[in-house]
C-alpha atoms as a PDB file:
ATOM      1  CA  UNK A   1       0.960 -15.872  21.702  1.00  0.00           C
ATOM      2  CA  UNK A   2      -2.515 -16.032  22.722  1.00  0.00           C
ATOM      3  CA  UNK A   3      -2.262 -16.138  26.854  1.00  0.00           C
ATOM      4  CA  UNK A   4       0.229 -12.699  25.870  1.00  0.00           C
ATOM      5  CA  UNK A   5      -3.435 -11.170  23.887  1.00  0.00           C
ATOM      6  CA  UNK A   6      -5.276 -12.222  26.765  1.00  0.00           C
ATOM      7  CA  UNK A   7      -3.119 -10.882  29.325  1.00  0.00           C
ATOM      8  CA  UNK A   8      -2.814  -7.664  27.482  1.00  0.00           C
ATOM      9  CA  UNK A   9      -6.684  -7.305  27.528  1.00  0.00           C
ATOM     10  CA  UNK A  10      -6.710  -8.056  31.136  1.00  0.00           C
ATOM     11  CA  UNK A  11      -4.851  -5.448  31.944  1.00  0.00           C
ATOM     12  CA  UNK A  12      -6.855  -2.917  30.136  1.00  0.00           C
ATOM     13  CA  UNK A  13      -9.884  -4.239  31.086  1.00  0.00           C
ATOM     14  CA  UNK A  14      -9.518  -4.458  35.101  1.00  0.00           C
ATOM     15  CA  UNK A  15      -8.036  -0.420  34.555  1.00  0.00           C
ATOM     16  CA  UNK A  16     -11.511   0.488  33.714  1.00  0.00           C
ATOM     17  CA  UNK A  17     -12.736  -1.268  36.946  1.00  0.00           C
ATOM     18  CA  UNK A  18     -14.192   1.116  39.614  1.00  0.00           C
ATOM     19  CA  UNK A  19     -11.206   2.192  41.878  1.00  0.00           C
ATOM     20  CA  UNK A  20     -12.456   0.333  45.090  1.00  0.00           C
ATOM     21  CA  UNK A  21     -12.245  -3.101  43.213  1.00  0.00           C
ATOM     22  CA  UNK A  22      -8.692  -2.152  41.494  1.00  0.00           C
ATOM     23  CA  UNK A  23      -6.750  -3.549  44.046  1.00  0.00           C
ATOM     24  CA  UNK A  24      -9.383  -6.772  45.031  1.00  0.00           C
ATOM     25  CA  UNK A  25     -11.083  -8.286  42.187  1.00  0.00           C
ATOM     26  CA  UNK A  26      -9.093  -6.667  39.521  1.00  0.00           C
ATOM     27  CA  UNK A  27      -6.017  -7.637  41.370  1.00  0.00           C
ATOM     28  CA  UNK A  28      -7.179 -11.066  41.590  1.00  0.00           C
ATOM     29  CA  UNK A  29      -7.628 -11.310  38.215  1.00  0.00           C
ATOM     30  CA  UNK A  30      -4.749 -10.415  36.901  1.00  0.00           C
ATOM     31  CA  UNK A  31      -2.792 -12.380  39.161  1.00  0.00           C
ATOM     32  CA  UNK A  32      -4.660 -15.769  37.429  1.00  0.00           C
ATOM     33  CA  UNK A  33      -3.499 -14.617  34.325  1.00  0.00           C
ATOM     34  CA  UNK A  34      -0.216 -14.687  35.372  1.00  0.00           C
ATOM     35  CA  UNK A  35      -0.582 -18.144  37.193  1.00  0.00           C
ATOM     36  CA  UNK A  36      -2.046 -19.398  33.913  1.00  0.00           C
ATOM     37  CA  UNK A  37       1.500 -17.561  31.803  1.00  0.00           C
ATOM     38  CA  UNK A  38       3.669 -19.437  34.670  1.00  0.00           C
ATOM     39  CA  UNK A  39       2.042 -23.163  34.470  1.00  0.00           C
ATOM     40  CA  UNK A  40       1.931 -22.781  30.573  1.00  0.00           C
ATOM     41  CA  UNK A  41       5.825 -22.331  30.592  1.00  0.00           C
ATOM     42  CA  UNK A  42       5.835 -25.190  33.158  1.00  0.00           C
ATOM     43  CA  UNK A  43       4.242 -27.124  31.076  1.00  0.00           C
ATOM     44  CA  UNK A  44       6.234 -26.711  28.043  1.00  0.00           C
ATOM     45  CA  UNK A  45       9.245 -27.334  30.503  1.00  0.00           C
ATOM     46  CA  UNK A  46       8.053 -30.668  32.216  1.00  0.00           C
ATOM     47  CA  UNK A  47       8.760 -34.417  30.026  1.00  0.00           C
ATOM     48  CA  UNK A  48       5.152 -35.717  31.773  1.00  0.00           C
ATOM     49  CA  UNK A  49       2.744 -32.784  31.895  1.00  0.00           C
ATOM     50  CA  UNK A  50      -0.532 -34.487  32.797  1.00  0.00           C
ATOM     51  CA  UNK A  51      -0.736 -32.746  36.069  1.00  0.00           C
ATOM     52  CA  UNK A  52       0.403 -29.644  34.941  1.00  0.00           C
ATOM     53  CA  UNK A  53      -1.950 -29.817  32.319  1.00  0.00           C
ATOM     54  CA  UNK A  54      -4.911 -30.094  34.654  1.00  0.00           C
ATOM     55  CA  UNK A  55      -3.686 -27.433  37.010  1.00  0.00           C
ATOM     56  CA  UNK A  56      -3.421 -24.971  34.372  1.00  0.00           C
ATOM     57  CA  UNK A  57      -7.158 -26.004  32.610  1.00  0.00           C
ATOM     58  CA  UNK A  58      -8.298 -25.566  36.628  1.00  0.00           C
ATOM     59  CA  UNK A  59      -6.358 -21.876  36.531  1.00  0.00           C
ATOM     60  CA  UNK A  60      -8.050 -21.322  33.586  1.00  0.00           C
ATOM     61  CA  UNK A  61     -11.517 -22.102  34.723  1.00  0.00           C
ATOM     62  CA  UNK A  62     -10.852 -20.342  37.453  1.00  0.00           C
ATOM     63  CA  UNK A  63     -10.550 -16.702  35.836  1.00  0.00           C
ATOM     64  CA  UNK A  64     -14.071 -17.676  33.546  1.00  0.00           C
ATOM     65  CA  UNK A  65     -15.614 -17.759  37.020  1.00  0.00           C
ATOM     66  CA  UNK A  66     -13.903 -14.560  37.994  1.00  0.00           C
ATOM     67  CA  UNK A  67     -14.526 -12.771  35.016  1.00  0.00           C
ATOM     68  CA  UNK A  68     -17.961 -13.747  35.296  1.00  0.00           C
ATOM     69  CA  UNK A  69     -18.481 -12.354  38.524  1.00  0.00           C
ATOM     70  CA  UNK A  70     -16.507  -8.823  37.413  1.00  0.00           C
ATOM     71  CA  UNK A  71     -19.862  -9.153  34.596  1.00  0.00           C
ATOM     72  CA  UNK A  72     -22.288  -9.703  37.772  1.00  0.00           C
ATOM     73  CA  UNK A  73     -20.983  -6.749  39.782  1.00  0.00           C
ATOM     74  CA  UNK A  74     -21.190  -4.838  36.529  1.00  0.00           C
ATOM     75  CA  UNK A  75     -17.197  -3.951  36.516  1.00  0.00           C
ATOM     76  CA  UNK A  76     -17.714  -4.351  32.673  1.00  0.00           C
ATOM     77  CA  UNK A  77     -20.288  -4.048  29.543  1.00  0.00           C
ATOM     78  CA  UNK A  78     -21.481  -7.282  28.047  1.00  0.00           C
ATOM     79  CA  UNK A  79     -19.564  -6.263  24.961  1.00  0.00           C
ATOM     80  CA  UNK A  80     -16.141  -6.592  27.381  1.00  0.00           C
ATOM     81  CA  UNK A  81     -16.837  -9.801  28.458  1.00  0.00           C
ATOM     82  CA  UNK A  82     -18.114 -11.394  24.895  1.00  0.00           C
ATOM     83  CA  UNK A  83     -14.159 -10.475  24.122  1.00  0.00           C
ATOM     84  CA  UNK A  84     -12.575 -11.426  27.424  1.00  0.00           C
ATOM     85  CA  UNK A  85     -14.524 -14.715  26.981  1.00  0.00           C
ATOM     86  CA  UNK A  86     -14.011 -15.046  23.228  1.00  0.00           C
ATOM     87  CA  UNK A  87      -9.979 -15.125  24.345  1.00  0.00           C
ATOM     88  CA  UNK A  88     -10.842 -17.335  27.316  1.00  0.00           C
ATOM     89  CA  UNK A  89     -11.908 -20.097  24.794  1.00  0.00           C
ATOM     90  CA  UNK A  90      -9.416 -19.801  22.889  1.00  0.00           C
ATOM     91  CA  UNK A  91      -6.600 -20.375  25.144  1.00  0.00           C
ATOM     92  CA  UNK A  92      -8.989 -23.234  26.617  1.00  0.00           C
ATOM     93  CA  UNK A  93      -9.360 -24.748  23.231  1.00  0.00           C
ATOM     94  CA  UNK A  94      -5.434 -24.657  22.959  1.00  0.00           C
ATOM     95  CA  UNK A  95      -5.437 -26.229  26.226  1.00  0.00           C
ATOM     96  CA  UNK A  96      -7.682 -28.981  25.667  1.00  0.00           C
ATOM     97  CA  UNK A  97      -5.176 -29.692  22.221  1.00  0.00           C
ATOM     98  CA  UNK A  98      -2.441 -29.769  24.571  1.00  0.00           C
ATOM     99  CA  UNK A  99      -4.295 -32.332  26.941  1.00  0.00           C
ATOM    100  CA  UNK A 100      -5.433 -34.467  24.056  1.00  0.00           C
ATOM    101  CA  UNK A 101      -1.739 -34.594  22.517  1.00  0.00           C
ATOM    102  CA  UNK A 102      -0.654 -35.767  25.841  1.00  0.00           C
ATOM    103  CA  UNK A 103      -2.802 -38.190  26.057  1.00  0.00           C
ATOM    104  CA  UNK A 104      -1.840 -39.542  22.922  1.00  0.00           C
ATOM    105  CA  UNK A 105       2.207 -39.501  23.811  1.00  0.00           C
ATOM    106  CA  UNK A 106       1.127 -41.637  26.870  1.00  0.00           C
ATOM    107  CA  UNK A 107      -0.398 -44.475  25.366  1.00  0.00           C
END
């Protein structure tokens, strides 16, 4: 599973933050990868997932920003965040397939 990659990375990645941010940003971080692991399952639970859909493609856009600003603070090389991104998109794309498929079962 693809969210299980990305969490995986996450983890390694926030280790090599500096040890002041560990337990802030890094923290942080991981804990909107595991929001994002708990509304996918939600999702997959729920008959009418347009909400939960939304919340989890917010959650998502959420740890770009996050991830973004670990770049800005210079918590990690250019080279980290091409791949952290790279598996950001494509749990996003996945998403977005979800959303559309949804859409479709609705009308």
């Amino acid at each position: 599973m693809k969210l299980e990659e990305l969490d995986q990375y996450t983890h390694m990645a926030t280790a090599q933050f500096p040890k002041s941010e560990r337990h802030v940003l890094a923290s942080e971080i991981r804990r909107q990868v595991n929001e994002l692991i708990r509304l996918t399952v939600r999702c997959a639970k729920r008959y009418h997932k347009k909400t939960s859909l939304q919340d989890l493609d917010i959650e998502l856009e959420c740890l770009r920003c996050m991830v973004r600003k670990a770049y800005a603070l210079k918590y990690c090389s250019a080279h980290r965040l091409e791949t952290w991104t790279r598996a950001m998109d494509e749990v996003g794309r996945m998403i977005g397939a979800w959303i559309k498929a949804a859409r479709k079962d609705s009308d």
